[in-house]
N, C-alpha and C. Protein backbone atom coordinates (compact mmCIF):
# COMPACT_ATOMS: atom_id res chain seq x y z
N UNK A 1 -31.61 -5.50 2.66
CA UNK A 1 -30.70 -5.22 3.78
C UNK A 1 -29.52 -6.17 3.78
N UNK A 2 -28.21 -5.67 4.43
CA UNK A 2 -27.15 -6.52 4.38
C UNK A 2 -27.07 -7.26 5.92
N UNK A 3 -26.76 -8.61 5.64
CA UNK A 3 -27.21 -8.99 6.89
C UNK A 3 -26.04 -8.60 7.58
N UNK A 4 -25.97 -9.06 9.05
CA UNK A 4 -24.51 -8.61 9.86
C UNK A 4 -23.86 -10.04 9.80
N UNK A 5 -23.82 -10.69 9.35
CA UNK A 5 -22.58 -11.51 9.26
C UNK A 5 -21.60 -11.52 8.36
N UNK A 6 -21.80 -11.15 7.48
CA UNK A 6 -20.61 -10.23 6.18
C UNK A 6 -20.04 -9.02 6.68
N UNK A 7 -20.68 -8.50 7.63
CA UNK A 7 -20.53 -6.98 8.02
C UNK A 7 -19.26 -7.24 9.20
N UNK A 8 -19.50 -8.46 9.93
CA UNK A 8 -18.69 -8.48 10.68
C UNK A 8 -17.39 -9.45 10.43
N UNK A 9 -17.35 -10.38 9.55
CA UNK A 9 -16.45 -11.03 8.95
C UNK A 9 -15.50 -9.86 8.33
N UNK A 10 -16.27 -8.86 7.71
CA UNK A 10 -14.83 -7.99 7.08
C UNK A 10 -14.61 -7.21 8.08
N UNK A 11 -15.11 -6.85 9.23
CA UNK A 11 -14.64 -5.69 10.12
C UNK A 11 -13.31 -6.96 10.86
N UNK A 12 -13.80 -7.96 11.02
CA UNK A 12 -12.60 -9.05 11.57
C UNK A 12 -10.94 -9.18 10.24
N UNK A 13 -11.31 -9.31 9.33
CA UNK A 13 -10.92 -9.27 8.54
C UNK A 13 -9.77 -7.67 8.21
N UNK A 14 -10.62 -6.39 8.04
CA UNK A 14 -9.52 -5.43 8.01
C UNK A 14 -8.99 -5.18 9.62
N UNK A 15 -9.17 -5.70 10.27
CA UNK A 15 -8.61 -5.39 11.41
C UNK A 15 -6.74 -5.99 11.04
N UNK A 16 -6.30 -7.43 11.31
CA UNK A 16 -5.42 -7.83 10.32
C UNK A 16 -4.56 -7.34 9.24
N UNK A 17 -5.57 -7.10 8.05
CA UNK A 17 -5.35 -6.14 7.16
C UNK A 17 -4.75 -5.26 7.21
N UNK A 18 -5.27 -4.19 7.67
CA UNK A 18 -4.55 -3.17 8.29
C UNK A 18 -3.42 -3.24 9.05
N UNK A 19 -3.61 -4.09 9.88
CA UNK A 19 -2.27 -4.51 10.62
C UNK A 19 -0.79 -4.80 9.26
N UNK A 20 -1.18 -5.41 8.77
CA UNK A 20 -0.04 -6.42 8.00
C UNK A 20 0.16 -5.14 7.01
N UNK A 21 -0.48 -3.83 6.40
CA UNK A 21 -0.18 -3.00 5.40
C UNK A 21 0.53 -1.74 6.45
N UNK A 22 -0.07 -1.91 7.20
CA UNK A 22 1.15 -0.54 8.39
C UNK A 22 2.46 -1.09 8.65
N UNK A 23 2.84 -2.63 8.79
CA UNK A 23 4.04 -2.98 8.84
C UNK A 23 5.19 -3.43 8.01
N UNK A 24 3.88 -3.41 6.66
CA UNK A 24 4.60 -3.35 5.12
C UNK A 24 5.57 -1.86 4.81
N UNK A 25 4.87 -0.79 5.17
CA UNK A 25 4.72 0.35 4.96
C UNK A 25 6.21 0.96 6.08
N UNK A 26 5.96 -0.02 7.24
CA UNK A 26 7.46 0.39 7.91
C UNK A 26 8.15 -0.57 7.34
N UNK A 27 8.62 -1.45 6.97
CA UNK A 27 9.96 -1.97 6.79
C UNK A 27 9.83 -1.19 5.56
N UNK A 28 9.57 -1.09 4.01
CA UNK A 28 9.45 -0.25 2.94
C UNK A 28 10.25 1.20 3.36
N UNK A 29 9.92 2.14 4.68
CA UNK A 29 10.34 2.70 4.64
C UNK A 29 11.84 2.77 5.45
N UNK A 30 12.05 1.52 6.11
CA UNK A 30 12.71 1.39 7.01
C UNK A 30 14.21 0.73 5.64
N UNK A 31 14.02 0.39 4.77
CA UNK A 31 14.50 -0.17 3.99
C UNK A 31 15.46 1.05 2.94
N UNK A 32 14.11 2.39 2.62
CA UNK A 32 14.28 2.76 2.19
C UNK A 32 15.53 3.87 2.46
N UNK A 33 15.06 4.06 3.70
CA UNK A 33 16.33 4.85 4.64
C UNK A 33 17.43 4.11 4.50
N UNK A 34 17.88 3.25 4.47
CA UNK A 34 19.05 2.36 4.62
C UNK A 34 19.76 2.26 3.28
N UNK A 35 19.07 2.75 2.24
CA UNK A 35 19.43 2.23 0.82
C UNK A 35 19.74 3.74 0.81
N UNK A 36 18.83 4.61 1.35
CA UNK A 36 19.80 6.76 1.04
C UNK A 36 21.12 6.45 1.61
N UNK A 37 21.44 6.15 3.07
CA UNK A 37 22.06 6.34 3.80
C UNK A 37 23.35 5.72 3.23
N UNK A 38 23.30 4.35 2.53
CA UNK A 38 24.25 3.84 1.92
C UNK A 38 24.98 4.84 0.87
N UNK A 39 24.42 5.69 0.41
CA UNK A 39 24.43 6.20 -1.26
C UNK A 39 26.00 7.18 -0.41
């Protein structure tokens, strides 16, 4: 069995995670608009 303290270190863990790759994902696209718009 897996104990719950690994189980909950990564649920703490992608919480963050997730955070920091959804706001990658907007400036990337927020960036990307700006670089069409220039053209």
């Amino acid at each position: 069995m897996v104990p719950a303290a690994p189980r909950v270190q990564v649920a703490a863990a992608a919480g963050p995670a997730n955070a920091a790759a959804t706001a990658v994902a907007m400036i990337e696209n927020a960036v990307l608009r700006m670089l069409m718009h220039s053209e």
